[in-house]
C-alpha atoms as a PDB file:
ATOM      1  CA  UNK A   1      -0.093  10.004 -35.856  1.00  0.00           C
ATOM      2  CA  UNK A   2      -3.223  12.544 -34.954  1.00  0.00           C
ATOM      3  CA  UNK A   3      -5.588  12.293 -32.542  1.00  0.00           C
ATOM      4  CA  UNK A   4      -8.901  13.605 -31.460  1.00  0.00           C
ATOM      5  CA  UNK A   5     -10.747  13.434 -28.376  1.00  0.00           C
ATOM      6  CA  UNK A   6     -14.194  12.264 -28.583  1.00  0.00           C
ATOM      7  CA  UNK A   7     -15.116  12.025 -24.661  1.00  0.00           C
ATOM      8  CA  UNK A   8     -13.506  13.927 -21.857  1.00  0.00           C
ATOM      9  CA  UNK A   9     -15.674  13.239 -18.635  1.00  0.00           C
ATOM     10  CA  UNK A  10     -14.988  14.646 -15.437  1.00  0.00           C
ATOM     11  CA  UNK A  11     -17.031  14.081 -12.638  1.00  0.00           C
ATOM     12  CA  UNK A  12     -17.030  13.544  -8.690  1.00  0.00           C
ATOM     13  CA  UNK A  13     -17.487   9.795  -7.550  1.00  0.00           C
ATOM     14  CA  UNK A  14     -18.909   9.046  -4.350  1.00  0.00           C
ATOM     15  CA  UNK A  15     -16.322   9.289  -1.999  1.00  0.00           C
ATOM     16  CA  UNK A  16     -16.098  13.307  -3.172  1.00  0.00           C
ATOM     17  CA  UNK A  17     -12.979  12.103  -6.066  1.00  0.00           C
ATOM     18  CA  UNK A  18     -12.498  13.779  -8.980  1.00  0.00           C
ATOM     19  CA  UNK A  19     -12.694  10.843 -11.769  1.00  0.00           C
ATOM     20  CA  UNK A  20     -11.814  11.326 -15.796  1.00  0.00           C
ATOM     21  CA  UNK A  21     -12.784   9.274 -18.620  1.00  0.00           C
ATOM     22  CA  UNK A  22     -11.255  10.084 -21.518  1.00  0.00           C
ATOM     23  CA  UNK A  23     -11.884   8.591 -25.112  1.00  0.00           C
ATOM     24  CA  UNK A  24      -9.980   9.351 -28.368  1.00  0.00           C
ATOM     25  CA  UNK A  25      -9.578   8.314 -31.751  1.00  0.00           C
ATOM     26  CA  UNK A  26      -6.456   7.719 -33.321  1.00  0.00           C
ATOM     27  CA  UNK A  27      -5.612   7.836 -37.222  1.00  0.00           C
ATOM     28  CA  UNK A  28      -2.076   6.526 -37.854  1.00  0.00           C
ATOM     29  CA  UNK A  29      -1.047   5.450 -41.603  1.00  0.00           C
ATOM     30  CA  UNK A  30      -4.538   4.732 -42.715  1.00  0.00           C
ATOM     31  CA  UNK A  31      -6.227   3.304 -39.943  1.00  0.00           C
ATOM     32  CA  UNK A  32      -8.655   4.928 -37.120  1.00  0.00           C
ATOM     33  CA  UNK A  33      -9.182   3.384 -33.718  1.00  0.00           C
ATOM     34  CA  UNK A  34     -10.544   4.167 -31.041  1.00  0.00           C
ATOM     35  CA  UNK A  35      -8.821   3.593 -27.431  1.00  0.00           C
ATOM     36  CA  UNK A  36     -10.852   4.825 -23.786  1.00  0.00           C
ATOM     37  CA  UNK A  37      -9.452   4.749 -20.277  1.00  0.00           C
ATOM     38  CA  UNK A  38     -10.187   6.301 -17.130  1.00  0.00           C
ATOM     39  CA  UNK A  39      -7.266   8.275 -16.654  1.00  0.00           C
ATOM     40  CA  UNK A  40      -4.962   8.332 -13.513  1.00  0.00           C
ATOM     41  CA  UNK A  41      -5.682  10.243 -10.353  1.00  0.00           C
ATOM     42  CA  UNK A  42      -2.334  12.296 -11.252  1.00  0.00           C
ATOM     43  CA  UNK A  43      -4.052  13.376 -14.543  1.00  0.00           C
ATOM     44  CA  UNK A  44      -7.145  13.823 -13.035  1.00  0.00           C
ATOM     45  CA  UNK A  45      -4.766  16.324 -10.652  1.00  0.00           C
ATOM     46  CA  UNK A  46      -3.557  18.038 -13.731  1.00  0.00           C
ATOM     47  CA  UNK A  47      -6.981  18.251 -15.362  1.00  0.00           C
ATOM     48  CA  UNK A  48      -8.905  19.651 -12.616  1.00  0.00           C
ATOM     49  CA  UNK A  49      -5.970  22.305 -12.242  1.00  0.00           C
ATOM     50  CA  UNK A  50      -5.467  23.608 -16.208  1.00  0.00           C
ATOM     51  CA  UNK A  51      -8.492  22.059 -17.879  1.00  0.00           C
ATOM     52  CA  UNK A  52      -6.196  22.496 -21.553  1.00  0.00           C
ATOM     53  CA  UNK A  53      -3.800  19.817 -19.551  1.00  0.00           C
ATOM     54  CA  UNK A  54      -6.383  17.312 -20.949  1.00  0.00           C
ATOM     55  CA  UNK A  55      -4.466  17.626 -24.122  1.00  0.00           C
ATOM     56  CA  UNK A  56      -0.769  16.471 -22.800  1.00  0.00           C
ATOM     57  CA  UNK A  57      -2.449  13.194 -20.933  1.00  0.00           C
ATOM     58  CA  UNK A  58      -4.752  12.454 -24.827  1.00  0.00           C
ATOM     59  CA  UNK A  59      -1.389  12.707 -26.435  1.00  0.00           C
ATOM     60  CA  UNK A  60       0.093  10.419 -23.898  1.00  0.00           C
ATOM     61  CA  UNK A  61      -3.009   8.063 -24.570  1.00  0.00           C
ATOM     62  CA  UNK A  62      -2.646   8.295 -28.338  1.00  0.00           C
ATOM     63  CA  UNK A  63       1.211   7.318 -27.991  1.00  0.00           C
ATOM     64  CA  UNK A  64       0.428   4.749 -25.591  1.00  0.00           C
ATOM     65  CA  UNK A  65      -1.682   3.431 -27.928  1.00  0.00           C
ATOM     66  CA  UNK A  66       0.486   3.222 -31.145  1.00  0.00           C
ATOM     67  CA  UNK A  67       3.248   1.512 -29.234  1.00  0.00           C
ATOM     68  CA  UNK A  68       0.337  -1.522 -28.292  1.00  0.00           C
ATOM     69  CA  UNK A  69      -1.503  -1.267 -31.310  1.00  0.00           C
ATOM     70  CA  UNK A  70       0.687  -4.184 -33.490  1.00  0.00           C
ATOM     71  CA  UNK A  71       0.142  -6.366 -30.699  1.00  0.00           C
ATOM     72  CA  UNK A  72      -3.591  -5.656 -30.053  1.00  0.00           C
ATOM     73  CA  UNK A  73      -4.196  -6.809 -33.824  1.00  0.00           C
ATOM     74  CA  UNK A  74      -2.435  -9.919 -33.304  1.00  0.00           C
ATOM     75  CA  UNK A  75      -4.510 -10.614 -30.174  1.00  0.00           C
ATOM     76  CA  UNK A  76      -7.696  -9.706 -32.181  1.00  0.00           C
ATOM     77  CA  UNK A  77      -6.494 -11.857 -34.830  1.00  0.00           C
ATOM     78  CA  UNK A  78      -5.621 -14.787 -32.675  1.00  0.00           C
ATOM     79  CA  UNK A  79      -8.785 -14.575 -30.885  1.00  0.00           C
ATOM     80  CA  UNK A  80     -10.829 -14.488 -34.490  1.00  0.00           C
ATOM     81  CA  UNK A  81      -9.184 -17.636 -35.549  1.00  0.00           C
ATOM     82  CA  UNK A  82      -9.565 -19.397 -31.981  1.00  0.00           C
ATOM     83  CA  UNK A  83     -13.454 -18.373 -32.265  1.00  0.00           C
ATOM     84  CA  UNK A  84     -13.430 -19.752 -36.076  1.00  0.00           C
ATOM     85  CA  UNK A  85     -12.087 -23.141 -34.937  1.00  0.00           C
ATOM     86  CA  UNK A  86     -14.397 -23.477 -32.208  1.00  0.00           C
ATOM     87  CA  UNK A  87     -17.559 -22.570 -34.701  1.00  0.00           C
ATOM     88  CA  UNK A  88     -15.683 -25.577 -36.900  1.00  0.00           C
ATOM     89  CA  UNK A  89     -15.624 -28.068 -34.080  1.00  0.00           C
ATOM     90  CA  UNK A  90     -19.134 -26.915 -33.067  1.00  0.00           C
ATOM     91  CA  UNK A  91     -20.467 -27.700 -36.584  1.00  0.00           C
ATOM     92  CA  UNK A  92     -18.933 -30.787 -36.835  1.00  0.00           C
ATOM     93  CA  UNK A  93     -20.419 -31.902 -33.112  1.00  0.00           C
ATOM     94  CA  UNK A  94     -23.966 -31.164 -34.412  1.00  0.00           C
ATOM     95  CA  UNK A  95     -22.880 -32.898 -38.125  1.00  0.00           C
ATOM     96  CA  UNK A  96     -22.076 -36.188 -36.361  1.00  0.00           C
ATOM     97  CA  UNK A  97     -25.494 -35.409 -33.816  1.00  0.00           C
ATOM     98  CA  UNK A  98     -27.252 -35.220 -37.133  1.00  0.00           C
ATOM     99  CA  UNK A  99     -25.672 -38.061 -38.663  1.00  0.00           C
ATOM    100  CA  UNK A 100     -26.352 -40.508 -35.620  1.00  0.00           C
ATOM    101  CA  UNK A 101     -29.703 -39.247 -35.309  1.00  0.00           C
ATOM    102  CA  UNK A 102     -29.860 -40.276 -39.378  1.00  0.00           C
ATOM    103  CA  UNK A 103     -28.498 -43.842 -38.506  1.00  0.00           C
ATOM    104  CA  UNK A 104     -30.795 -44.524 -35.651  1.00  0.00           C
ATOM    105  CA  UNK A 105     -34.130 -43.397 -37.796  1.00  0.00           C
ATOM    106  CA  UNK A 106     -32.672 -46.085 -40.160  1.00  0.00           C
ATOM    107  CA  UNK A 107     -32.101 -49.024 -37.375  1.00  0.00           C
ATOM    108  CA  UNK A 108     -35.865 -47.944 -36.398  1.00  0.00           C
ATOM    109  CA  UNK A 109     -37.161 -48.308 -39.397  1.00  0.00           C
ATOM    110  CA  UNK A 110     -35.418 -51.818 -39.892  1.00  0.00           C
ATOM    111  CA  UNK A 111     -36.752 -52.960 -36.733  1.00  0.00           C
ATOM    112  CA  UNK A 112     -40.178 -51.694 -37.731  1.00  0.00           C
ATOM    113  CA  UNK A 113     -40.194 -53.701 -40.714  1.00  0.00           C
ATOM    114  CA  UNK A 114     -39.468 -56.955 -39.224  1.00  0.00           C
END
């Protein structure tokens, strides 16, 4: 596994706390991701002290990250086929709408001719 760090933000929120967002991209047998968190106040602690300490907490990140990938694809995947299956009912709905609106154009048109 390698990882690089695209984002390392440190700022002061309102109440005068240091905060930390921290984004990096992970490459791990032929696929790249990307995974972004705000990082503890502990971190944040560590950062502000040795600002190279931002390299211990992305490595913790990227390893974090490894361990939850298989399941994260599986949840992706699961949440792909639950959105395909409610695109199939949805066509299906506005078939039948279609199809009713088909059979009462007909009925009209019998009544009409009568």
């Amino acid at each position: 596994m390698e990882y690089r760090i695209i984002d390392n933000n440190l700022w002061e929120n309102a109440e005068g706390n240091k905060e930390c967002f921290l984004q990096i991209e992970i490459t791990d047998g032929g696929e790249i991701w990307r995974k972004a968190a705000r990082i503890s106040s502990v971190d944040v602690a560590k950062v502000v002290a040795d600002p190279n300490a931002i390299n211990a907490v992305a490595t913790e990140m990227a390893n974090r990250a490894v361990i939850v990938r298989p399941q994260e694809k599986i949840d992706d995947e699961n949440r792909r086929l639950q959105r395909l299956e409610e695109v199939k009912l949805e066509t299906a709905q506005e078939e039948a709408r279609v199809e009713q609106i088909k059979l009462d154009i007909i009925k009209e048109g019998k009544i009409l001719e009568k």
